[in-house]
C-alpha atoms as a PDB file:
ATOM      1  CA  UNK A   1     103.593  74.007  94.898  1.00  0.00           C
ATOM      2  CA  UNK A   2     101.226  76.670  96.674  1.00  0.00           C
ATOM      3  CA  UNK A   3     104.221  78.998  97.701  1.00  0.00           C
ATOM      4  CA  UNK A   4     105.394  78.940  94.081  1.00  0.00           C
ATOM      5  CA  UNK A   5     102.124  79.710  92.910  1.00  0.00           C
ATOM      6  CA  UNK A   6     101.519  82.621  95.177  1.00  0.00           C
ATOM      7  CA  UNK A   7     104.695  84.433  93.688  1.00  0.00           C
ATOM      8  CA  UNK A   8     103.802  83.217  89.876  1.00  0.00           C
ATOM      9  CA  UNK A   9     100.181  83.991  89.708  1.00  0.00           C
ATOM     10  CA  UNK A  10     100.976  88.120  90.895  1.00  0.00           C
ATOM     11  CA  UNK A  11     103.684  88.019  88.090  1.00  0.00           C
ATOM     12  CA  UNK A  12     100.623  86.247  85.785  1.00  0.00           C
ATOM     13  CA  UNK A  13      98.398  89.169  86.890  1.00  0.00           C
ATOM     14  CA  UNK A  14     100.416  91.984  86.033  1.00  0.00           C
ATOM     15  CA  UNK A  15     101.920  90.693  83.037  1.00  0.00           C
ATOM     16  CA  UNK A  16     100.086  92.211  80.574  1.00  0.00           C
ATOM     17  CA  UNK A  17     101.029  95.847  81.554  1.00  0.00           C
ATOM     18  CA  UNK A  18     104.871  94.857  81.179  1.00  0.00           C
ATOM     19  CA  UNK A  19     103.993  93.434  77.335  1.00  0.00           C
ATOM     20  CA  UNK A  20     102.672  97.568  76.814  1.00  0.00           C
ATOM     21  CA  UNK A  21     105.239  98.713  77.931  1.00  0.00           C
ATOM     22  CA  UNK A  22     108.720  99.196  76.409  1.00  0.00           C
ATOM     23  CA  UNK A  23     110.998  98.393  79.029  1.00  0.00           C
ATOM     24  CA  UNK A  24     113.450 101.127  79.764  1.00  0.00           C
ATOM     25  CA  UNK A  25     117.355 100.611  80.396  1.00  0.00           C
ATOM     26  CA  UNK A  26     118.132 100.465  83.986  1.00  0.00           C
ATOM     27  CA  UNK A  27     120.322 103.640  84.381  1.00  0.00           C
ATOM     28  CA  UNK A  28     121.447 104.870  88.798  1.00  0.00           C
ATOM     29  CA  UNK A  29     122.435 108.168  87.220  1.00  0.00           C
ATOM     30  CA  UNK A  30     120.080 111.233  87.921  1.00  0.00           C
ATOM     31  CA  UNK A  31     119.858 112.486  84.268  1.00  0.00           C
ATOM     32  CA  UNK A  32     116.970 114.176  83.203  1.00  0.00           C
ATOM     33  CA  UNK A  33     115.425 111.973  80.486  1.00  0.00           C
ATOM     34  CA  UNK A  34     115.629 112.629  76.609  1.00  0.00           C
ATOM     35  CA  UNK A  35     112.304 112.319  75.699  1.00  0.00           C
ATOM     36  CA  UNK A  36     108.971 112.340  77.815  1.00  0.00           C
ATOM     37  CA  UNK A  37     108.338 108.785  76.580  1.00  0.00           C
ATOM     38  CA  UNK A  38     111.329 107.543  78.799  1.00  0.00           C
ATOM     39  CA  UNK A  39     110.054 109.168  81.933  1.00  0.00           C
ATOM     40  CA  UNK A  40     106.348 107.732  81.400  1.00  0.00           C
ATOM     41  CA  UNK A  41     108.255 103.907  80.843  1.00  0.00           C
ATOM     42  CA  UNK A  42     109.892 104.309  84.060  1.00  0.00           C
ATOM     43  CA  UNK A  43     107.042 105.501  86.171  1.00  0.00           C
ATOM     44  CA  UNK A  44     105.161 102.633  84.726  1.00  0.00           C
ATOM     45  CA  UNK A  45     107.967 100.156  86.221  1.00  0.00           C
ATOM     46  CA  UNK A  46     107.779 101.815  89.711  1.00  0.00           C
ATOM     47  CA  UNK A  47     104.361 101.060  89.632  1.00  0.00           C
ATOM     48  CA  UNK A  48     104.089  97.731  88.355  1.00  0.00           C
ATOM     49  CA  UNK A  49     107.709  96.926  91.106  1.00  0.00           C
ATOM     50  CA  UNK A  50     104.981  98.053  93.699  1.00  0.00           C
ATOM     51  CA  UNK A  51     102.068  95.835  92.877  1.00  0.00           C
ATOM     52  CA  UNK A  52     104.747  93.251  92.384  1.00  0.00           C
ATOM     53  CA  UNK A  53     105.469  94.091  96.083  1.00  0.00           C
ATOM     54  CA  UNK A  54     101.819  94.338  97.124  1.00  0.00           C
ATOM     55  CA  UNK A  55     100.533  91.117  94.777  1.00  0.00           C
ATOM     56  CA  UNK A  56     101.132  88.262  97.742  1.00  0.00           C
ATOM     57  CA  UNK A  57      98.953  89.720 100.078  1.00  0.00           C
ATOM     58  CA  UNK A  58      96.282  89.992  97.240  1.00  0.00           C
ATOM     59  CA  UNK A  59      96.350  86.642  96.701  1.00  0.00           C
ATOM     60  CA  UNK A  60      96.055  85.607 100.565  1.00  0.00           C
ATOM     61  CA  UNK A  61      92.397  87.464  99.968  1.00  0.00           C
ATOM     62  CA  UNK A  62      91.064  85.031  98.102  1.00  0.00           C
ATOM     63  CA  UNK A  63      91.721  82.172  99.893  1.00  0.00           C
ATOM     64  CA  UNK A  64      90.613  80.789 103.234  1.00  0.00           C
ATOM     65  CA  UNK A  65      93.663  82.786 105.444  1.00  0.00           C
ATOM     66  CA  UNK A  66      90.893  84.940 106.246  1.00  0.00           C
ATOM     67  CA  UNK A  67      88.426  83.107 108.022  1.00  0.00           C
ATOM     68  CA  UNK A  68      91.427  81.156 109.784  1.00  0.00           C
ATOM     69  CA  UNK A  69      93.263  83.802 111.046  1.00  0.00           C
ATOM     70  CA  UNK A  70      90.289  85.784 112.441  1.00  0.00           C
ATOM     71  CA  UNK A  71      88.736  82.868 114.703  1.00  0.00           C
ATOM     72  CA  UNK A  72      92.342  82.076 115.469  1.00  0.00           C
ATOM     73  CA  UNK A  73      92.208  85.856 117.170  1.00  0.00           C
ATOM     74  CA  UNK A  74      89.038  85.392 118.633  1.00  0.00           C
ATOM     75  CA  UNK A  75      90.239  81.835 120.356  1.00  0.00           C
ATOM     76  CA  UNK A  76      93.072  84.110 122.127  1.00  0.00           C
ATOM     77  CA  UNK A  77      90.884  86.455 123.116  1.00  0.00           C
ATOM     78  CA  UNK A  78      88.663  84.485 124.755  1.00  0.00           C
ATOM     79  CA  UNK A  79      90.952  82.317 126.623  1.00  0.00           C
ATOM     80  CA  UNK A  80      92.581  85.520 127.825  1.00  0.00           C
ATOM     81  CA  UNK A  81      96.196  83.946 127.569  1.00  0.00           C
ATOM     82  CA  UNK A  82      97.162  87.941 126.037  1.00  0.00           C
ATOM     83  CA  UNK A  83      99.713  86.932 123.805  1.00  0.00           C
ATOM     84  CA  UNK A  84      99.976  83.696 123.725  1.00  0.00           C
ATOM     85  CA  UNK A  85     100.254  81.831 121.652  1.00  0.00           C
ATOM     86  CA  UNK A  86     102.508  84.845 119.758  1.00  0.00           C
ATOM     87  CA  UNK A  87     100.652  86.360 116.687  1.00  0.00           C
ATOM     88  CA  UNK A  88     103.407  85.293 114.214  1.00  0.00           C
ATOM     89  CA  UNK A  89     102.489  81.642 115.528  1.00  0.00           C
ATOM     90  CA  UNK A  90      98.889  81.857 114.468  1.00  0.00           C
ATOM     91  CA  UNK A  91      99.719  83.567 111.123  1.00  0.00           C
ATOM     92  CA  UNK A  92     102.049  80.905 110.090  1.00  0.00           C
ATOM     93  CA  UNK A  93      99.479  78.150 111.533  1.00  0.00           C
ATOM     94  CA  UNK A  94      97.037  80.027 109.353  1.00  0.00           C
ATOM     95  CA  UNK A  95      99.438  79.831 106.698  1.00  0.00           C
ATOM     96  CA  UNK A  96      99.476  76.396 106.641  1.00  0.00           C
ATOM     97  CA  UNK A  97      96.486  74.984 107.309  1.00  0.00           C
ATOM     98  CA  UNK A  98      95.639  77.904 103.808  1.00  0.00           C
ATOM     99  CA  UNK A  99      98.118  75.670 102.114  1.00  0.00           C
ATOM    100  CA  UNK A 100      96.590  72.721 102.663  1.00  0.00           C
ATOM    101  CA  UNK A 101      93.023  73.788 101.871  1.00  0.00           C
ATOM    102  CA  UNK A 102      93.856  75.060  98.513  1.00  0.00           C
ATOM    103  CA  UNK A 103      96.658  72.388  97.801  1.00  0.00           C
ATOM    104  CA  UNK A 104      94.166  70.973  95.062  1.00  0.00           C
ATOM    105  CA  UNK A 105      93.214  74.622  93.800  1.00  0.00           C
ATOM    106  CA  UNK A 106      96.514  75.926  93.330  1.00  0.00           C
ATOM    107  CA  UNK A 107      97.434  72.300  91.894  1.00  0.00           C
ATOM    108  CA  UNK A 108      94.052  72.648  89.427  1.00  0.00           C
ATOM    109  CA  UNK A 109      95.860  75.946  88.533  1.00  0.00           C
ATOM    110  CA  UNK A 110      99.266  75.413  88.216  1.00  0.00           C
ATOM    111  CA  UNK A 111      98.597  72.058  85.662  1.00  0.00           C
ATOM    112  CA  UNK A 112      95.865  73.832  83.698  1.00  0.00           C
ATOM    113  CA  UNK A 113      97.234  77.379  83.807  1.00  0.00           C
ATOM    114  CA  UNK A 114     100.463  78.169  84.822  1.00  0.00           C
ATOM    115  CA  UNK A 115     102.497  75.071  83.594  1.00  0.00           C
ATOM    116  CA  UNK A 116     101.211  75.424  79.526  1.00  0.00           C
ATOM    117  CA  UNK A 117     101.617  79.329  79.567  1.00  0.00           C
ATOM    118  CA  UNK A 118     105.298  78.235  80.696  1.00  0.00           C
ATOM    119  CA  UNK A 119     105.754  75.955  77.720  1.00  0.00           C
ATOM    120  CA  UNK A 120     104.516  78.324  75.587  1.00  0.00           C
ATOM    121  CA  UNK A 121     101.353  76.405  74.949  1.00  0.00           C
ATOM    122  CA  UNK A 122      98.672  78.926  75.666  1.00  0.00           C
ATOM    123  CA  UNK A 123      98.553  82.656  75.602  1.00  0.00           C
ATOM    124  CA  UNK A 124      98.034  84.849  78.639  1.00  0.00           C
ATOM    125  CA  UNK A 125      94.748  85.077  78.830  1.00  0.00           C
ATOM    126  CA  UNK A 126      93.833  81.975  78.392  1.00  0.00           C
ATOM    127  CA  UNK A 127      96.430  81.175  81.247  1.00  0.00           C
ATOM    128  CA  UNK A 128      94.890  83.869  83.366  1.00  0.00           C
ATOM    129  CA  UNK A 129      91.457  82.676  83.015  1.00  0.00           C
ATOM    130  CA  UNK A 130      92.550  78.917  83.783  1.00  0.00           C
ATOM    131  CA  UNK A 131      94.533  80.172  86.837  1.00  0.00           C
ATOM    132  CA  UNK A 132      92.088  82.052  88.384  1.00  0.00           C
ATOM    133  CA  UNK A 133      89.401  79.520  87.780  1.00  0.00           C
ATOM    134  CA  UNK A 134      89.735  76.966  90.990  1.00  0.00           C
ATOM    135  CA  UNK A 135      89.848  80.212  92.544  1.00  0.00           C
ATOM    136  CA  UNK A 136      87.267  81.641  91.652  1.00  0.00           C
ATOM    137  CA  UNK A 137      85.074  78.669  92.304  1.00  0.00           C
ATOM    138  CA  UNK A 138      86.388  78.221  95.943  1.00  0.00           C
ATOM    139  CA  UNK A 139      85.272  82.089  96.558  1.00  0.00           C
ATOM    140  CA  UNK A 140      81.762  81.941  95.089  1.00  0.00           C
ATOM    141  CA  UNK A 141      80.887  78.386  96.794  1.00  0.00           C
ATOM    142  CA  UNK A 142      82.332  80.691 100.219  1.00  0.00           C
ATOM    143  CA  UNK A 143      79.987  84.287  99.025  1.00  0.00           C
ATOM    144  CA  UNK A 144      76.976  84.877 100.354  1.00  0.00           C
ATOM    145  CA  UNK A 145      74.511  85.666  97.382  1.00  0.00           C
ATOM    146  CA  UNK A 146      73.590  88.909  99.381  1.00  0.00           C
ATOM    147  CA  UNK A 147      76.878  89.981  99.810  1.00  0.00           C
ATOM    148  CA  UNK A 148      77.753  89.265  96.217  1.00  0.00           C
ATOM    149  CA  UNK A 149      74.071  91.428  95.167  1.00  0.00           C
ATOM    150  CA  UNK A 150      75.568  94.072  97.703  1.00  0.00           C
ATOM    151  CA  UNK A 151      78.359  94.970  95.453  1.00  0.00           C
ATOM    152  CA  UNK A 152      76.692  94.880  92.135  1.00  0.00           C
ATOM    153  CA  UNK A 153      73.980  97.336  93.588  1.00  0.00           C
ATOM    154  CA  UNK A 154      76.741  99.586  94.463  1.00  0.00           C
ATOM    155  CA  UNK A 155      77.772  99.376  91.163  1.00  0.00           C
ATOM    156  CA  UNK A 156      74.729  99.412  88.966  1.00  0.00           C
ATOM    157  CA  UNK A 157      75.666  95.948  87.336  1.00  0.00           C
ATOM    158  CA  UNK A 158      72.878  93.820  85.793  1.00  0.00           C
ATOM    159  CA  UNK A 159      72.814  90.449  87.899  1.00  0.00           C
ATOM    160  CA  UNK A 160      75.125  87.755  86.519  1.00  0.00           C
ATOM    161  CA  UNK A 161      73.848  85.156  84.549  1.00  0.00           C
ATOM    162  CA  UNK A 162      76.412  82.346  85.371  1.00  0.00           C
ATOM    163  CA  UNK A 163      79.410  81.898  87.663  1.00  0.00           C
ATOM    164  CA  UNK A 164      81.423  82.837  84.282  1.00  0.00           C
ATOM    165  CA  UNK A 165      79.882  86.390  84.124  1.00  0.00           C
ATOM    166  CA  UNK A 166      80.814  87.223  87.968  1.00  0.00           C
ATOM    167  CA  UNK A 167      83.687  89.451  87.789  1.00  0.00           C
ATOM    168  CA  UNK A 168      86.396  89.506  90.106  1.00  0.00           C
ATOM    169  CA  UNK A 169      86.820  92.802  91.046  1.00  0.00           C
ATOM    170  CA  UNK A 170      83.376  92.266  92.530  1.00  0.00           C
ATOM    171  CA  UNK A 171      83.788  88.910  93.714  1.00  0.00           C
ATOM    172  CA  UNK A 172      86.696  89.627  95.904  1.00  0.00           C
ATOM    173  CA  UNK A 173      85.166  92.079  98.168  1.00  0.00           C
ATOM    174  CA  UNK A 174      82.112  90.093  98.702  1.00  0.00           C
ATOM    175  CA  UNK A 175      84.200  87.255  99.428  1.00  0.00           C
ATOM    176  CA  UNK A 176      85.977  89.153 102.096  1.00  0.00           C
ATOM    177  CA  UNK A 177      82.702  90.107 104.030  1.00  0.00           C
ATOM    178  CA  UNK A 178      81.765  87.423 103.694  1.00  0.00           C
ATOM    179  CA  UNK A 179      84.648  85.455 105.184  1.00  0.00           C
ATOM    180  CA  UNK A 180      84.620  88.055 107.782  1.00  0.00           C
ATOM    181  CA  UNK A 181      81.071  87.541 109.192  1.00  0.00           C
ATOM    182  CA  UNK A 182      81.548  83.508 109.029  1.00  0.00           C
ATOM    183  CA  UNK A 183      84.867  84.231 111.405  1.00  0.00           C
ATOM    184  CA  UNK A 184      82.526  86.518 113.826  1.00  0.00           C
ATOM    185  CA  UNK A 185      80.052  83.579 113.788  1.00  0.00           C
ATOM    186  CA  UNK A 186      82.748  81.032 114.011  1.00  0.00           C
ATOM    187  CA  UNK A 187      83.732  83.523 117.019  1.00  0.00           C
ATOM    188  CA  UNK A 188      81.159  84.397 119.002  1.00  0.00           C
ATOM    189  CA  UNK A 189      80.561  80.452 119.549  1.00  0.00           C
ATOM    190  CA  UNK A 190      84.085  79.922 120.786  1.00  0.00           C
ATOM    191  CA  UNK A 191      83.240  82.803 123.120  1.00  0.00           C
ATOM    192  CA  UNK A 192      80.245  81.190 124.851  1.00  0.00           C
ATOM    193  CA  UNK A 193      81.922  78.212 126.743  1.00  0.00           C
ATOM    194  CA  UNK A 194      84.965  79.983 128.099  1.00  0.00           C
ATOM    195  CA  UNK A 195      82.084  83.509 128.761  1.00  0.00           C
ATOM    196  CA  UNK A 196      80.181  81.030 131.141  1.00  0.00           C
ATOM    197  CA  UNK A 197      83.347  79.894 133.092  1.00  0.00           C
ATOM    198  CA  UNK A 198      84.322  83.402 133.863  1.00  0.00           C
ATOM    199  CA  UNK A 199      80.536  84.073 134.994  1.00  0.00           C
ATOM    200  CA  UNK A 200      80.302  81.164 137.336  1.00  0.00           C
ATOM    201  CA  UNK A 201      84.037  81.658 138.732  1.00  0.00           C
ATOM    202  CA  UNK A 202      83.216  85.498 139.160  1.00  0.00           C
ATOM    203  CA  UNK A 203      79.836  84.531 140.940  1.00  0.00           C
ATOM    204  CA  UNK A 204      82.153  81.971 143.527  1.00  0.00           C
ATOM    205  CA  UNK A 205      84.134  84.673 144.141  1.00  0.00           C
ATOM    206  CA  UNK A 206      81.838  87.211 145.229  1.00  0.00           C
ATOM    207  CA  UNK A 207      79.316  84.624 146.882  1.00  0.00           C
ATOM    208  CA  UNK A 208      82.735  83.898 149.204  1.00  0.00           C
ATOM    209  CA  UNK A 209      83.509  87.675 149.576  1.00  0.00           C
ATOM    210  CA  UNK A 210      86.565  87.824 147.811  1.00  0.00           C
ATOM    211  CA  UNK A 211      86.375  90.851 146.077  1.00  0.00           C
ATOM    212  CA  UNK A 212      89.255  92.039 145.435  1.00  0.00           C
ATOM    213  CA  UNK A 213      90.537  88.787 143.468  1.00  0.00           C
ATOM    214  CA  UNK A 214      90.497  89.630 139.594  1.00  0.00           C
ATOM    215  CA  UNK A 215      88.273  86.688 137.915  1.00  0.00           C
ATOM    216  CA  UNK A 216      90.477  86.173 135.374  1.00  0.00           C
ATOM    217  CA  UNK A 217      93.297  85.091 137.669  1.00  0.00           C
ATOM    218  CA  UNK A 218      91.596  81.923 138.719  1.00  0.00           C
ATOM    219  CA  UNK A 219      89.269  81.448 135.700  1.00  0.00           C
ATOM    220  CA  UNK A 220      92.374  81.347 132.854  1.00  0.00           C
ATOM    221  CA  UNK A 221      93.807  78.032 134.404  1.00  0.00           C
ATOM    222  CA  UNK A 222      90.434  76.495 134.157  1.00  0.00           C
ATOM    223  CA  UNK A 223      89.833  77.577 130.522  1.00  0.00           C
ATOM    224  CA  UNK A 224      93.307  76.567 129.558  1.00  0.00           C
ATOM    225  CA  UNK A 225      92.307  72.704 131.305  1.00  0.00           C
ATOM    226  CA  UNK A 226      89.244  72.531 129.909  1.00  0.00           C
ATOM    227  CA  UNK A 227      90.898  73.395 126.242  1.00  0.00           C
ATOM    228  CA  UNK A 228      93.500  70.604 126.875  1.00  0.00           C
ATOM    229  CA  UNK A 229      90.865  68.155 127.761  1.00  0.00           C
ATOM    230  CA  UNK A 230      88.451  68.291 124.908  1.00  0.00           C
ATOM    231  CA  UNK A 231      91.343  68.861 122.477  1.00  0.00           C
ATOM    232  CA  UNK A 232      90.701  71.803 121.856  1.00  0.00           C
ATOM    233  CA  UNK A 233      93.190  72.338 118.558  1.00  0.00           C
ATOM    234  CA  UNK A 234      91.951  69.139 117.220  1.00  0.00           C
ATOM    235  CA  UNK A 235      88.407  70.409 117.358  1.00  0.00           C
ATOM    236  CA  UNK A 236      88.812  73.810 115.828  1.00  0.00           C
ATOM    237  CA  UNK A 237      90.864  73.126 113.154  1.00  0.00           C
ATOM    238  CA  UNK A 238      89.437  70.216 112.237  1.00  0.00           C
ATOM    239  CA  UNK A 239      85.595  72.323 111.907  1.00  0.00           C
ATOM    240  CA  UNK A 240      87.305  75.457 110.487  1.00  0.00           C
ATOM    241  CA  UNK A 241      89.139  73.022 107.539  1.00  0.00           C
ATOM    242  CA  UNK A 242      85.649  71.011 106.947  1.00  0.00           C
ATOM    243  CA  UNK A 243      83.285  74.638 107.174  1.00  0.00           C
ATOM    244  CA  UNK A 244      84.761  75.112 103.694  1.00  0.00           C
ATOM    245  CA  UNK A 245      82.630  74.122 101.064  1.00  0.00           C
END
């Protein structure tokens, strides 16, 4: 259900510009057009085809793919494994897990948006505002108040009065920076533990004059044990899924 609702809700989103506009006849020929009306049509298709293109990755903003896929970074890093495991393995891992944090979102949506506008039993903007709503929600329990305030400074807004009144064009990037500092944290604390066994494998090394050994070659099989003993995976995922509120 959540990878048919991140291809419907982009169409949902952009709908309304295809309803002003009077959709041209598709036509491979290089003729100039008749009228300036029919070159203004087709421009507006290009550019709606593109946001089409671009929508998906808008919608992996506002949901948790962010903070997972960040820490997931940092966890590489700091075991110092380079590439491994492969960064299309911890995208679709992030994937995932995304899916099954906002399974009961993007079901929320789909029953009380999507699914009527299909039958024909709502309008588009009441679909849009149902749709968006468990998404909405899940970003501003996720915002830091600051970080929302941030934005509206920047944009002279008068504070919001309810949830209702926050407006997602200023939501989103608050959410991001948001999501982004919470991975850093997140980050820095996976850092610590494996930081401490390079320190005290480095000191060994130099306390038994073997300089020229690179730390790293000896530390990375102990950070890799250690990870496999205390379950490691288990642990992260299982504090990155429950850190949402």
């Amino acid at each position: 259900m959540m990878s048919r609702l991140f291809w419907i809700l982009p169409v949902l989103l952009i709908l309304p510009a295809f309803s002003a506009v009077d959709i041209p006849t598709v036509n491979l020929s290089l003729s100039a057009p008749d009228e300036p009306r029919q070159l203004v049509n087709t421009l507006n298709i290009v550019i709606l085809l593109t946001l089409l293109v671009l929508a998906p990755s808008l919608v992996l903003v506002m949901t948790s793919f962010i903070r997972l896929i960040v820490v997931f970074s940092f966890l590489r890093q700091a075991l110092g494994t380079q590439q491994t495991p492969p960064t299309q393995l911890l995208v679709s891992l992030a994937l995932v897990i995304t899916v099954f944090i906002m399974e009961p979102m993007g079901r929320e949506a789909y029953e009380n948006g999507i699914k009527p506008y299909m039958d024909k039993k709502i309008g588009y903007e009441a679909a849009f505002d149902e749709t968006i709503k468990p998404f909405k929600a899940f970003m501003l329990r996720n915002t830091r108040e600051a970080d929302l305030a941030l934005f509206y400074r920047i944009r002279n807004l008068p504070n919001p009065q309810s949830e209702a009144e926050v407006s997602l064009t200023v939501l989103l990037p608050a959410f991001m920076i948001s999501e982004l500092k919470t991975a850093f944290e997140i980050g820095f604390l996976i850092f610590l533990p494996f930081l401490v066994i390079d320190m005290v494998v480095s000191s060994v090394l130099m306390s038994m004059g073997m300089m020229m050994l690179p730390p790293v070659m000896i530390s990375l099989p102990f950070k890799i044990l250690i990870f496999v003993l205390v379950d490691g995976w288990h642990l992260l995922v299982g504090n990155l899924v429950e850190s949402f509120k």
